[in-house]
C-alpha atoms as a PDB file:
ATOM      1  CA  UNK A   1     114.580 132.017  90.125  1.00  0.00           C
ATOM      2  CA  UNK A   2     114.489 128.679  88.065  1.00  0.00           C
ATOM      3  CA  UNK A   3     112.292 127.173  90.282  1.00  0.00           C
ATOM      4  CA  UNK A   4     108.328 128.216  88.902  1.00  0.00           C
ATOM      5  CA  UNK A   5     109.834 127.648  85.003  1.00  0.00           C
ATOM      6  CA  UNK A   6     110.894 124.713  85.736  1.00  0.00           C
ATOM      7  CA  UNK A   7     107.721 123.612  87.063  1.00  0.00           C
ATOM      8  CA  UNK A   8     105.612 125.046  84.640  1.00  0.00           C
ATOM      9  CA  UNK A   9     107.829 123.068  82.204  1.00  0.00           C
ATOM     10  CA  UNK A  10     106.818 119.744  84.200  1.00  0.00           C
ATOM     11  CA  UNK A  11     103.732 120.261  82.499  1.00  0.00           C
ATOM     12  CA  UNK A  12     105.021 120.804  78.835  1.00  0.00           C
ATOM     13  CA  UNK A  13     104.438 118.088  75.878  1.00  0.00           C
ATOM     14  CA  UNK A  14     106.854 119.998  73.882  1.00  0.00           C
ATOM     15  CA  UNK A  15     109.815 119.712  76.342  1.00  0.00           C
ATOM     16  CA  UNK A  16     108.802 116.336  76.958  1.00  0.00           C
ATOM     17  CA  UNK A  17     109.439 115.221  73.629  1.00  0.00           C
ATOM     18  CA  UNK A  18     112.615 117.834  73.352  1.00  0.00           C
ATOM     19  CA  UNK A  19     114.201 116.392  76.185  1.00  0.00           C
ATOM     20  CA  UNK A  20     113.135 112.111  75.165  1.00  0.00           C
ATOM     21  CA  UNK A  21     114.803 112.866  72.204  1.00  0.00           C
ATOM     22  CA  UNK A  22     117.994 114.040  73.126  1.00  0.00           C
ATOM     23  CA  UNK A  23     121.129 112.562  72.318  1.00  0.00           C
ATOM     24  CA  UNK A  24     121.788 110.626  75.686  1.00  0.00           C
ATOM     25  CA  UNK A  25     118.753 111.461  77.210  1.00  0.00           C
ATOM     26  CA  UNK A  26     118.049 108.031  78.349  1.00  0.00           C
ATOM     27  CA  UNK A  27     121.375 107.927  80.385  1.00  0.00           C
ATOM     28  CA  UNK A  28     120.916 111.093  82.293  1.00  0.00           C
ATOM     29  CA  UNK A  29     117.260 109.924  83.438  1.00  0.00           C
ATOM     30  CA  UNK A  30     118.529 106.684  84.472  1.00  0.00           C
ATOM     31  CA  UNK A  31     120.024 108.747  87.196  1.00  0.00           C
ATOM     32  CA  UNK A  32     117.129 109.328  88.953  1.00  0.00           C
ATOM     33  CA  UNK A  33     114.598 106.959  87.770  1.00  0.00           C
ATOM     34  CA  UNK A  34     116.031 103.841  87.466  1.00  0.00           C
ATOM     35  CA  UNK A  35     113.455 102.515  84.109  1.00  0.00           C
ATOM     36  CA  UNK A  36     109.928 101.997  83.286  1.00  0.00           C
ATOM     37  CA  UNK A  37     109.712  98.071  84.704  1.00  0.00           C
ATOM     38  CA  UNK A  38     108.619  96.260  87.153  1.00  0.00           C
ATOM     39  CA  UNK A  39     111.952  94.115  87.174  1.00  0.00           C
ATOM     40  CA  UNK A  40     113.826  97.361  86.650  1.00  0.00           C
ATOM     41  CA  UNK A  41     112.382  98.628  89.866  1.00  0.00           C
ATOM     42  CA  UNK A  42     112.831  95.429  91.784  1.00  0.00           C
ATOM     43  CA  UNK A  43     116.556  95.100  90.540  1.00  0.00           C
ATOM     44  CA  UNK A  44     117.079  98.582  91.640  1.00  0.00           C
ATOM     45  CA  UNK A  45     115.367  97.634  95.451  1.00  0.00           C
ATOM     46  CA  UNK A  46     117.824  94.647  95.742  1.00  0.00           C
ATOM     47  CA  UNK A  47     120.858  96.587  95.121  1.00  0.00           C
ATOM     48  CA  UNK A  48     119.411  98.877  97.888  1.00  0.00           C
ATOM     49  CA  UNK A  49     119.043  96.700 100.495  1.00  0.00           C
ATOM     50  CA  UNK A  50     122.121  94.753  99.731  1.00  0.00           C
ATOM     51  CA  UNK A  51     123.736  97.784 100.517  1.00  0.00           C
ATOM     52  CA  UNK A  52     122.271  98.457 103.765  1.00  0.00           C
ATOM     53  CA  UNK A  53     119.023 100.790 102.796  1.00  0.00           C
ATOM     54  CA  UNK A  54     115.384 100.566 102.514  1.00  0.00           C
ATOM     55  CA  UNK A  55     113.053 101.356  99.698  1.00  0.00           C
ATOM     56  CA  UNK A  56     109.820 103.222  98.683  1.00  0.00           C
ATOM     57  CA  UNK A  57     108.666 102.473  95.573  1.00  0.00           C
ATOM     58  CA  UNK A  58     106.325 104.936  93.199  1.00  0.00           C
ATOM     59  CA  UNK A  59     105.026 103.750  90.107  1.00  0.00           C
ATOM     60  CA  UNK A  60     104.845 107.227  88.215  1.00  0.00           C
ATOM     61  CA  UNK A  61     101.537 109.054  87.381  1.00  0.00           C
ATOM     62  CA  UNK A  62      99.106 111.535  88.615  1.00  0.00           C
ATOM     63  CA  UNK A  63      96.190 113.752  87.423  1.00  0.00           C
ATOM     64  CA  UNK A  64      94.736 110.768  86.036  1.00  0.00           C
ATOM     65  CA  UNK A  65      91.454 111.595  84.236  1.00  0.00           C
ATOM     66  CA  UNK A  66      90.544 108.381  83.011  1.00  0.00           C
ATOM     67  CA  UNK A  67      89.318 105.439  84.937  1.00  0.00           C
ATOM     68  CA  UNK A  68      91.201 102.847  82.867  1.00  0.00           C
ATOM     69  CA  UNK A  69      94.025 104.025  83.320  1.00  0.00           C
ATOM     70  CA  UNK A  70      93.680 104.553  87.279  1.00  0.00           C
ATOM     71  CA  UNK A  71      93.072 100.761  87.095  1.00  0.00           C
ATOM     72  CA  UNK A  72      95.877 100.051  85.521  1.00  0.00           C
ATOM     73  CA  UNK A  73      98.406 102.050  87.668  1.00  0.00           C
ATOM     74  CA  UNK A  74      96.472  99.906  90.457  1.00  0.00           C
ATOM     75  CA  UNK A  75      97.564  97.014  88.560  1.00  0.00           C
ATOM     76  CA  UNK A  76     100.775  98.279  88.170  1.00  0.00           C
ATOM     77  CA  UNK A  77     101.229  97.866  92.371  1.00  0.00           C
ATOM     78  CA  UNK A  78      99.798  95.238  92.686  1.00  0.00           C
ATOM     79  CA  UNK A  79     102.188  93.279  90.806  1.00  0.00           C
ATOM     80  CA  UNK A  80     104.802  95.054  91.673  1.00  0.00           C
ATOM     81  CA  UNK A  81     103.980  94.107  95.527  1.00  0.00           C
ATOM     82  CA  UNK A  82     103.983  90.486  94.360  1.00  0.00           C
ATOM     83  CA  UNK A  83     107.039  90.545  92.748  1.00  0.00           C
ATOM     84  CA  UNK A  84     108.645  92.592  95.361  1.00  0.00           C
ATOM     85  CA  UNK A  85     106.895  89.340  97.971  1.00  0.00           C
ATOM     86  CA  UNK A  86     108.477  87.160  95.809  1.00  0.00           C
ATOM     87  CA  UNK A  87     112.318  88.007  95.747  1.00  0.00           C
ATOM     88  CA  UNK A  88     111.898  88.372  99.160  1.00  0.00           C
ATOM     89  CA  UNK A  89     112.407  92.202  99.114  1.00  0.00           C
ATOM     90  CA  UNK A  90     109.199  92.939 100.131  1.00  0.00           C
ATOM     91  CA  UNK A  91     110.151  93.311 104.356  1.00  0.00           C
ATOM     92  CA  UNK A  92     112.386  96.179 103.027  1.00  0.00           C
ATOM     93  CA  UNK A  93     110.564  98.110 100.415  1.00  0.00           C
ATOM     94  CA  UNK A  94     107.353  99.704 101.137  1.00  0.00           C
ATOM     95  CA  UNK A  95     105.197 101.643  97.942  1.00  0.00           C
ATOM     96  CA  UNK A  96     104.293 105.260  97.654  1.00  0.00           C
ATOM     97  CA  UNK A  97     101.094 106.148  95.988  1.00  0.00           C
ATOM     98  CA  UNK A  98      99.987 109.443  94.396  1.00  0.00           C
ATOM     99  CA  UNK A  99      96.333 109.088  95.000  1.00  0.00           C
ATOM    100  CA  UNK A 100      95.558 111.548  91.635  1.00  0.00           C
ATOM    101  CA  UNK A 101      96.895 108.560  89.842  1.00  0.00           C
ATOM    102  CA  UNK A 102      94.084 105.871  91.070  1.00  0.00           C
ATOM    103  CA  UNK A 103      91.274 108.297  90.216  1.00  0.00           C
ATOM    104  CA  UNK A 104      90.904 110.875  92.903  1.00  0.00           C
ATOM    105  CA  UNK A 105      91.182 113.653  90.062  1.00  0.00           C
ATOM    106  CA  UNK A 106      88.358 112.120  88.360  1.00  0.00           C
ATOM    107  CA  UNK A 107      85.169 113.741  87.786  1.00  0.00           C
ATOM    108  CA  UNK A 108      81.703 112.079  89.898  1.00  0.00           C
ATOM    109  CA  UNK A 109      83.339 110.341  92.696  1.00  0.00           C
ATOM    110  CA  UNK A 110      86.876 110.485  92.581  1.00  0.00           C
ATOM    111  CA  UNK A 111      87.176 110.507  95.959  1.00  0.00           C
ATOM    112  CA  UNK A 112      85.470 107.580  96.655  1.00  0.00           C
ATOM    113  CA  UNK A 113      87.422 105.550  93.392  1.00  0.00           C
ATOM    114  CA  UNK A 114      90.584 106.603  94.893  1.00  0.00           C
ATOM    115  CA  UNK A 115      89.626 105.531  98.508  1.00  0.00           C
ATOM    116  CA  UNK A 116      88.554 101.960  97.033  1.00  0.00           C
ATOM    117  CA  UNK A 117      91.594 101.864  94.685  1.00  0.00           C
ATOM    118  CA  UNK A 118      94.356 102.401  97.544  1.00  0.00           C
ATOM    119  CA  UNK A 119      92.443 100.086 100.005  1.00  0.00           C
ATOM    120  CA  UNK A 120      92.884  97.114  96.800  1.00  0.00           C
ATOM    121  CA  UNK A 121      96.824  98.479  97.057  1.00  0.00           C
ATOM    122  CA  UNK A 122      96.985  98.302 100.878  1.00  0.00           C
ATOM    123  CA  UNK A 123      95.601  94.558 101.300  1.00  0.00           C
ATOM    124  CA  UNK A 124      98.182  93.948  98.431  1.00  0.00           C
ATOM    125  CA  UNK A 125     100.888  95.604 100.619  1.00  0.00           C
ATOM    126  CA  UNK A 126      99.427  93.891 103.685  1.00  0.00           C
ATOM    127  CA  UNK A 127      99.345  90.303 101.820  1.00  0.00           C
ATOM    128  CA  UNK A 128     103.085  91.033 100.588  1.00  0.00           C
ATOM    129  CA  UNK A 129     104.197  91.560 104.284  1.00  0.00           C
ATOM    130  CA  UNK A 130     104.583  95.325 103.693  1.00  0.00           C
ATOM    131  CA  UNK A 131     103.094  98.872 103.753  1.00  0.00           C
ATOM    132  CA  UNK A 132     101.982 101.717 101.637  1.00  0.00           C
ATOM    133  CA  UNK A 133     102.314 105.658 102.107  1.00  0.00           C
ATOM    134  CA  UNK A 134     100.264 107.934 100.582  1.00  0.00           C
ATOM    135  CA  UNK A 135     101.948 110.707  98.555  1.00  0.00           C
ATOM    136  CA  UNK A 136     101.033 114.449  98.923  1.00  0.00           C
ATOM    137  CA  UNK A 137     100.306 116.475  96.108  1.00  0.00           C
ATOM    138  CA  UNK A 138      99.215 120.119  95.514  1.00  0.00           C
ATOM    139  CA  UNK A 139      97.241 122.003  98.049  1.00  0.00           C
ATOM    140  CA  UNK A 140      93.976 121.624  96.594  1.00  0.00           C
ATOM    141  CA  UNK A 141      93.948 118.120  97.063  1.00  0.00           C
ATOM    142  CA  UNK A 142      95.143 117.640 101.200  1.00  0.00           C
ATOM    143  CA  UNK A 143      92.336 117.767 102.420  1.00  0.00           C
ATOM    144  CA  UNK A 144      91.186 115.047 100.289  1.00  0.00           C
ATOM    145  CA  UNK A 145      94.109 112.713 100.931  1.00  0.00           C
ATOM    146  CA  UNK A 146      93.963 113.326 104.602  1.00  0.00           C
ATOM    147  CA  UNK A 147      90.385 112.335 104.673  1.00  0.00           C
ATOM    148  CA  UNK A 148      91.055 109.268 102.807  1.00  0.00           C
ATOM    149  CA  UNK A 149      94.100 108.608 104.961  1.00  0.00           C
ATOM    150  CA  UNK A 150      91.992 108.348 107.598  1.00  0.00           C
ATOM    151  CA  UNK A 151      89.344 105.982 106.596  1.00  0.00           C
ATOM    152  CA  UNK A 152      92.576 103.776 105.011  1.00  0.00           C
ATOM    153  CA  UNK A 153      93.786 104.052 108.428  1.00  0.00           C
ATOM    154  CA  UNK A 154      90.647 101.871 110.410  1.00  0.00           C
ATOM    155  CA  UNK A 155      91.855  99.332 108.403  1.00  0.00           C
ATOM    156  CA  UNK A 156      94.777  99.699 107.698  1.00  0.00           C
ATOM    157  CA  UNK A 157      96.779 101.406 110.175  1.00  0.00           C
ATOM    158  CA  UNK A 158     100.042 101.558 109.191  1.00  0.00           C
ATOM    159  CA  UNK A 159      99.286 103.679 106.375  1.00  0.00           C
ATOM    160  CA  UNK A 160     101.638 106.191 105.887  1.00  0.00           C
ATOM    161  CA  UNK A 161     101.328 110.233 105.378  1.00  0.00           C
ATOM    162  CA  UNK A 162     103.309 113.112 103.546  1.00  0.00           C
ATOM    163  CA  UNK A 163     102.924 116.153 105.113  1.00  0.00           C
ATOM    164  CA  UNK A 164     104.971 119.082 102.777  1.00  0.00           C
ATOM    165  CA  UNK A 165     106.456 121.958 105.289  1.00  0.00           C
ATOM    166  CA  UNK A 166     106.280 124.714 102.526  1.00  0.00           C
ATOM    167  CA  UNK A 167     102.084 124.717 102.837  1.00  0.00           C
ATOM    168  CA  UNK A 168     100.999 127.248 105.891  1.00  0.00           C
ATOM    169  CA  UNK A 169      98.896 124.676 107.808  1.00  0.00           C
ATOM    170  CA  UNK A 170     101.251 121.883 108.081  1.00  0.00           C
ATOM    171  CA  UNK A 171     102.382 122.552 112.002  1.00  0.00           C
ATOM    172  CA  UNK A 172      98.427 122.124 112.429  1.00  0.00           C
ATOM    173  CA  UNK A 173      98.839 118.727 110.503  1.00  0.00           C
ATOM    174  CA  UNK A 174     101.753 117.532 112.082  1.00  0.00           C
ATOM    175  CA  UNK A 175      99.894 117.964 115.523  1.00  0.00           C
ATOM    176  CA  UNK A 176      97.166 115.820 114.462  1.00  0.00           C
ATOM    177  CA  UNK A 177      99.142 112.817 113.467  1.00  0.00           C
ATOM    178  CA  UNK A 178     101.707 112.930 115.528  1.00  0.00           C
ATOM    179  CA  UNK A 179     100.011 110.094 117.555  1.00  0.00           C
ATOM    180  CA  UNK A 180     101.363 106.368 118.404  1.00  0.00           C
ATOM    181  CA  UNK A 181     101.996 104.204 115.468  1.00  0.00           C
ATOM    182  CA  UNK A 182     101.697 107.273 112.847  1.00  0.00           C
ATOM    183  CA  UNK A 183     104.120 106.999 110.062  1.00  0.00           C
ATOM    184  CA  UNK A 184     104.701 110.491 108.891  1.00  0.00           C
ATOM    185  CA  UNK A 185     106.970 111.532 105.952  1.00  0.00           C
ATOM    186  CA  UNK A 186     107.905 115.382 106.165  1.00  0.00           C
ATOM    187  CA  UNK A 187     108.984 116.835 103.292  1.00  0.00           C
ATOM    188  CA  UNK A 188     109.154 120.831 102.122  1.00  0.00           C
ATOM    189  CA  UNK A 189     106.980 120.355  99.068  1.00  0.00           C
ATOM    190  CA  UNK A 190     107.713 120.629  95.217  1.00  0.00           C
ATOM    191  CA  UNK A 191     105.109 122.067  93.669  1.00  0.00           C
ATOM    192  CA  UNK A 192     103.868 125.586  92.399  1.00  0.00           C
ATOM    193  CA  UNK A 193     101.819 126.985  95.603  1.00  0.00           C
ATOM    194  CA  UNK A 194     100.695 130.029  95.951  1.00  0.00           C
ATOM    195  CA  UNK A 195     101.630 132.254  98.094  1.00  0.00           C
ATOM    196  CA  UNK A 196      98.017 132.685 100.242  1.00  0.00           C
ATOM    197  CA  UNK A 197      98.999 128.702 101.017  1.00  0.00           C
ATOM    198  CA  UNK A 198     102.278 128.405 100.796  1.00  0.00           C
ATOM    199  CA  UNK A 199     105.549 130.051 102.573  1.00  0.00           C
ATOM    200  CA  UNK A 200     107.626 131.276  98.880  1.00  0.00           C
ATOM    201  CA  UNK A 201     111.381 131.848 100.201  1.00  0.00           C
ATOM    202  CA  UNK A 202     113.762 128.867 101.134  1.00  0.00           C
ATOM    203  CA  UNK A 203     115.074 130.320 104.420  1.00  0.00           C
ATOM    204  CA  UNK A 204     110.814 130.139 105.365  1.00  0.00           C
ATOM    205  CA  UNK A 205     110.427 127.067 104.110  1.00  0.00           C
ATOM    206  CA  UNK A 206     113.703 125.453 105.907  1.00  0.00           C
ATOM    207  CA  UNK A 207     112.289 127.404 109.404  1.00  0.00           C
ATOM    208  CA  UNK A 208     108.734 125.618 109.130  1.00  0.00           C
ATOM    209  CA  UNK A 209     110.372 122.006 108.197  1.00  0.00           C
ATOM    210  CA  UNK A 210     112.428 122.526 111.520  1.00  0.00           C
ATOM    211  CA  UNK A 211     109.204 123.623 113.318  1.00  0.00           C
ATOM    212  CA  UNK A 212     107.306 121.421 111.970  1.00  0.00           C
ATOM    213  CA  UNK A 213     109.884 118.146 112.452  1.00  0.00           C
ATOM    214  CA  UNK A 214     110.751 118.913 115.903  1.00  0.00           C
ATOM    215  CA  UNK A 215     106.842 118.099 116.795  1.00  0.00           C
ATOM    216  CA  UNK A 216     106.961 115.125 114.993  1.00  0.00           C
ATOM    217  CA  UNK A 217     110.020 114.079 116.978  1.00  0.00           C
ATOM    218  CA  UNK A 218     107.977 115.129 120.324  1.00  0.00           C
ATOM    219  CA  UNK A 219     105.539 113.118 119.644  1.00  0.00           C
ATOM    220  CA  UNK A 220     104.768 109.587 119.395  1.00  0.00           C
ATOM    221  CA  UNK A 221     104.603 108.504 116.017  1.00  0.00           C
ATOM    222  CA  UNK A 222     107.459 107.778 113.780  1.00  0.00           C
ATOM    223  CA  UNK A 223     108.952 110.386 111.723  1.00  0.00           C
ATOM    224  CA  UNK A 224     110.463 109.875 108.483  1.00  0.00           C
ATOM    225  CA  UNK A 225     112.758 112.428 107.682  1.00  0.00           C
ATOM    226  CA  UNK A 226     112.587 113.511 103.688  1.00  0.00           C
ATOM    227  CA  UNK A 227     115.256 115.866 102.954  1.00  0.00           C
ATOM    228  CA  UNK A 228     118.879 115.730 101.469  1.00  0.00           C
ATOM    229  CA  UNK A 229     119.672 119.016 103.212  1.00  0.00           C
ATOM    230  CA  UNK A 230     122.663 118.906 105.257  1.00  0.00           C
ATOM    231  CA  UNK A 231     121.375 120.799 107.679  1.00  0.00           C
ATOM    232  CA  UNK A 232     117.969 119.815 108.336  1.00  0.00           C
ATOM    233  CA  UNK A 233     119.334 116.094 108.190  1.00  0.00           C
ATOM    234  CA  UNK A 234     121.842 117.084 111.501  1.00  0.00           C
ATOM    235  CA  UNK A 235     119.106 118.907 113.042  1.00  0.00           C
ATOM    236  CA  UNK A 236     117.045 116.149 112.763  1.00  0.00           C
ATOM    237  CA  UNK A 237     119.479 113.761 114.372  1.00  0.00           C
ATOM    238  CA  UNK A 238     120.033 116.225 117.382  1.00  0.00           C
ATOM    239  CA  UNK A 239     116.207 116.597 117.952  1.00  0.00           C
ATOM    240  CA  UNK A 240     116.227 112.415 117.813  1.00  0.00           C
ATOM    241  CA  UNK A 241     118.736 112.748 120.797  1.00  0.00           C
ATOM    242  CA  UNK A 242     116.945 115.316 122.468  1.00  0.00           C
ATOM    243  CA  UNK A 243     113.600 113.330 122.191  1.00  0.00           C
ATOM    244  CA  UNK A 244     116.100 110.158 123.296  1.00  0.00           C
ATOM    245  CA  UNK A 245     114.430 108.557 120.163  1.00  0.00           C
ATOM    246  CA  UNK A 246     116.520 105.448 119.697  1.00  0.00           C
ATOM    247  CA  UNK A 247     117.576 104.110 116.165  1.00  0.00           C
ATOM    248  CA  UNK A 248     114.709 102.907 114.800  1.00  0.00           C
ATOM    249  CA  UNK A 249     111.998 104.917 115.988  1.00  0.00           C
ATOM    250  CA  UNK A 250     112.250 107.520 113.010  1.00  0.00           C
ATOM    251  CA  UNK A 251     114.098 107.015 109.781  1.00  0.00           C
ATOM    252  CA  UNK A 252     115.266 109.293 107.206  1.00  0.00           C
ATOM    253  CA  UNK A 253     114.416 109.486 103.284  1.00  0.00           C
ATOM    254  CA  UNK A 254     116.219 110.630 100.272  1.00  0.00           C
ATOM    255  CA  UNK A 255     115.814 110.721  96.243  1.00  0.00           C
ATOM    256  CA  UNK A 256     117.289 107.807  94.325  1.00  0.00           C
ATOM    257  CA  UNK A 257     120.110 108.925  92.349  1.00  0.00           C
ATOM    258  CA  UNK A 258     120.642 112.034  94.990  1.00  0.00           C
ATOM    259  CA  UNK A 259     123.433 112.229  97.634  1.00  0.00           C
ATOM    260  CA  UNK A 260     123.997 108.119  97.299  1.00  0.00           C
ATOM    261  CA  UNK A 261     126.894 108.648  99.388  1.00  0.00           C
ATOM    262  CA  UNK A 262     125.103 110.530 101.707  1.00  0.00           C
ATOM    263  CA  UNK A 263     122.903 107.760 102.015  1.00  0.00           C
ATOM    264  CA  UNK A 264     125.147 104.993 102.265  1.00  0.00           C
ATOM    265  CA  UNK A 265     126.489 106.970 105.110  1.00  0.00           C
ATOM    266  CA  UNK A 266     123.457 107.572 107.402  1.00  0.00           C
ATOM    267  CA  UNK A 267     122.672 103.548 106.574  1.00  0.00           C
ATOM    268  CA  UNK A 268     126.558 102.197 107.402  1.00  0.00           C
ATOM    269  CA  UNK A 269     125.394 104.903 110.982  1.00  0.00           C
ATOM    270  CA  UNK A 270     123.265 102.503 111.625  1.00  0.00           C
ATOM    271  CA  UNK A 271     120.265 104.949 110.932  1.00  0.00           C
ATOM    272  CA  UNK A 272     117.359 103.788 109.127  1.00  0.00           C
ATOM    273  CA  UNK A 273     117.803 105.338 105.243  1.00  0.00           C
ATOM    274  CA  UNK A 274     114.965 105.367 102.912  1.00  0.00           C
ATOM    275  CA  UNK A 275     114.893 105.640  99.343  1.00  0.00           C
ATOM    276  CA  UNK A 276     112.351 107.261  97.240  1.00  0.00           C
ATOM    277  CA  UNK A 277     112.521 104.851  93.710  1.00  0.00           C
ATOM    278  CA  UNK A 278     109.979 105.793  90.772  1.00  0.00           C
ATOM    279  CA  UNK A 279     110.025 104.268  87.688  1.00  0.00           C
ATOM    280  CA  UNK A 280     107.821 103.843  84.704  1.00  0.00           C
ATOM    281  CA  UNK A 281     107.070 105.799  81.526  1.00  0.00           C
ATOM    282  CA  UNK A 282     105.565 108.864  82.954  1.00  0.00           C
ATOM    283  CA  UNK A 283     108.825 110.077  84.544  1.00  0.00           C
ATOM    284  CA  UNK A 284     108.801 113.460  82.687  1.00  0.00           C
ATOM    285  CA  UNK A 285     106.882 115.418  85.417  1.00  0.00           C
ATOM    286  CA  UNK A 286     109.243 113.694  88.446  1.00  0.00           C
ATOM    287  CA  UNK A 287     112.033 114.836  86.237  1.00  0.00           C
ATOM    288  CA  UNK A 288     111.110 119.034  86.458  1.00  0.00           C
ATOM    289  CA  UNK A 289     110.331 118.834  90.059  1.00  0.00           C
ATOM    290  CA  UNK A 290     113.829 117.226  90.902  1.00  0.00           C
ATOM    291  CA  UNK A 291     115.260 119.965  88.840  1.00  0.00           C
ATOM    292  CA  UNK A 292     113.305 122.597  90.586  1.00  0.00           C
ATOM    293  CA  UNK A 293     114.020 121.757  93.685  1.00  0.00           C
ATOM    294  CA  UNK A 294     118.132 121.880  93.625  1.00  0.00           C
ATOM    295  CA  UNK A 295     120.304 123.832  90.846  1.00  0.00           C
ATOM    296  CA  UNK A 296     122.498 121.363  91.120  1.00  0.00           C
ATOM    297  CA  UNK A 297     120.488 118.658  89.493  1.00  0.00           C
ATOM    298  CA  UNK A 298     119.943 120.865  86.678  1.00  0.00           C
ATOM    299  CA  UNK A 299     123.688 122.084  86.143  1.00  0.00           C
ATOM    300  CA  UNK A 300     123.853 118.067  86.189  1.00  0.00           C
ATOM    301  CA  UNK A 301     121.780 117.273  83.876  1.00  0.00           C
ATOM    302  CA  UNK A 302     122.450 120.090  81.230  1.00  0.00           C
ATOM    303  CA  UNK A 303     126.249 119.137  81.356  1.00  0.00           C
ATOM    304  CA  UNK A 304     125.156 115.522  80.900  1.00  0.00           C
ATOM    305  CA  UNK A 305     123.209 116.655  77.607  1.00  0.00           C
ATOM    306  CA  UNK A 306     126.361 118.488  76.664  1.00  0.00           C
ATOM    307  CA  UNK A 307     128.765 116.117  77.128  1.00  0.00           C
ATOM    308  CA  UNK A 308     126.768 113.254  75.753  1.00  0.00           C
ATOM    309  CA  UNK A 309     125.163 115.120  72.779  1.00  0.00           C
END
């Protein structure tokens, strides 16, 4: 019932500066983004991977609507790549990149700004000795980043896709890149579809991501399974044995600052474990959806504002 508030929230300046202001505000965020850095991000990788898990790293924006600041965020990965190249980090920490954010919201050619900007990320990836995924955001824009996936993909073809099980065409989508060499994140989807596009109830939602994994674990590319559910994530590892997918061949992903113990089990398994870091100063939005998507992270965070206010 929280879930569309909370989302419509995301997109609030009012509750944005309500909830920066906060007494202890800053701590509770620190949770789940771990600062607005570069060399907050990268500290944040290392104590990953000293402890056994891999990274993907988002440097936060979207909807951009101005072409300076698409260059920047572009910027932004770049350097981070480099820095991540040079702490050595870089073989386990891959980037994530909302493609709204490098211009493919803005007006007369976004498309094609966005498809330039993420090839200037993916030779940076490529020259760091790492790869890039390209996030999914709301329905009206999939078709869009799955074109641009593709032409990323002649190139560079380890580029990595989001597909989000909650949208009604996603089985179609799974099909398609479910080919050898594909890197394809499932996830169920955190944003505010409608229902002509999008399945609405959880127990829906949770029945597509299973339909929609177990082709992805058919086929031949590698799956990378986004979800802290506790159920999806033993399905997942029974349709691996099924498939007699080895270790390796699929991986799964979680939240920073969700289930850490979770993930430090799956990792000490001797699974692959992905972790989803963002960071910078547009971590507002991120914020609502992670509340959205699981009570739990809001009773967290309101008892955090109680306890520390």
């Amino acid at each position: 019932m929280l879930r569309e508030p909370l989302l419509v929230l995301a997109r609030s300046d009012q509750v944005k500066r309500l909830v920066t202001t906060m007494p202890g505000s800053t701590g509770i965020v620190s949770r789940f983004v771990p600062g607005e850095t570069t060399e907050a991000v990268v500290d944040a990788t290392r104590e990953l991977v000293q402890d056994g898990r891999l990274a993907t790293l988002d440097f936060l924006g979207e909807d951009t609507v101005d072409r300076a600041q698409a260059d920047q965020t572009v910027q932004a990965y770049v350097g981070l790549l480099k820095a991540l190249a040079e702490a050595r980090l870089a073989a386990r920490a891959e980037v994530s990149v909302k493609l709204s954010a490098v211009g493919q919201a803005l007006t007369g050619g976004g498309h094609k700004i966005a498809l330039e900007n993420a090839r200037t990320i993916c030779t940076a990836a490529r020259n760091a000795g790492t790869t890039v995924t390209l996030d999914m955001e709301d329905h009206t824009t999939t078709d869009s980043t799955l074109e641009i996936l593709h032409e990323l993909r002649q190139d560079f073809p380890e580029t990595g896709a989001v597909l989000q099980a909650y949208l009604h065409r996603t089985e179609t989508d799974c099909r398609d890149l479910s080919y050898a060499g594909s890197r394809v994140r499932l996830c169920k989807g955190a944003y505010n579809e409608p229902a002509s596009v999008a399945y609405q109830g959880k127990s829906e939602v949770d029945r597509s991501y299973v339909r929609c994994l177990k082709i992805l674990m058919a086929g031949r590319g590698y799956p990378m399974v986004a979800s802290h559910d506790p159920r999806l994530i033993e399905i997942a590892g029974a349709l691996a044995t099924r498939g007699e997918r080895e270790q390796g061949s699929y991986e799964f992903q979680m939240l920073y600052g969700i289930r850490p113990t979770e993930q430090q089990r799956l990792a000490a398994a001797g699974e692959r474990m992905r972790v989803y870091v963002p960071y910078g100063a547009e971590w507002y939005g991120y914020l609502m959806r992670r509340l959205a998507e699981r009570p739990a992270n809001l009773t967290f965070f309101l008892r955090s504002l109680m306890t520390k206010g």
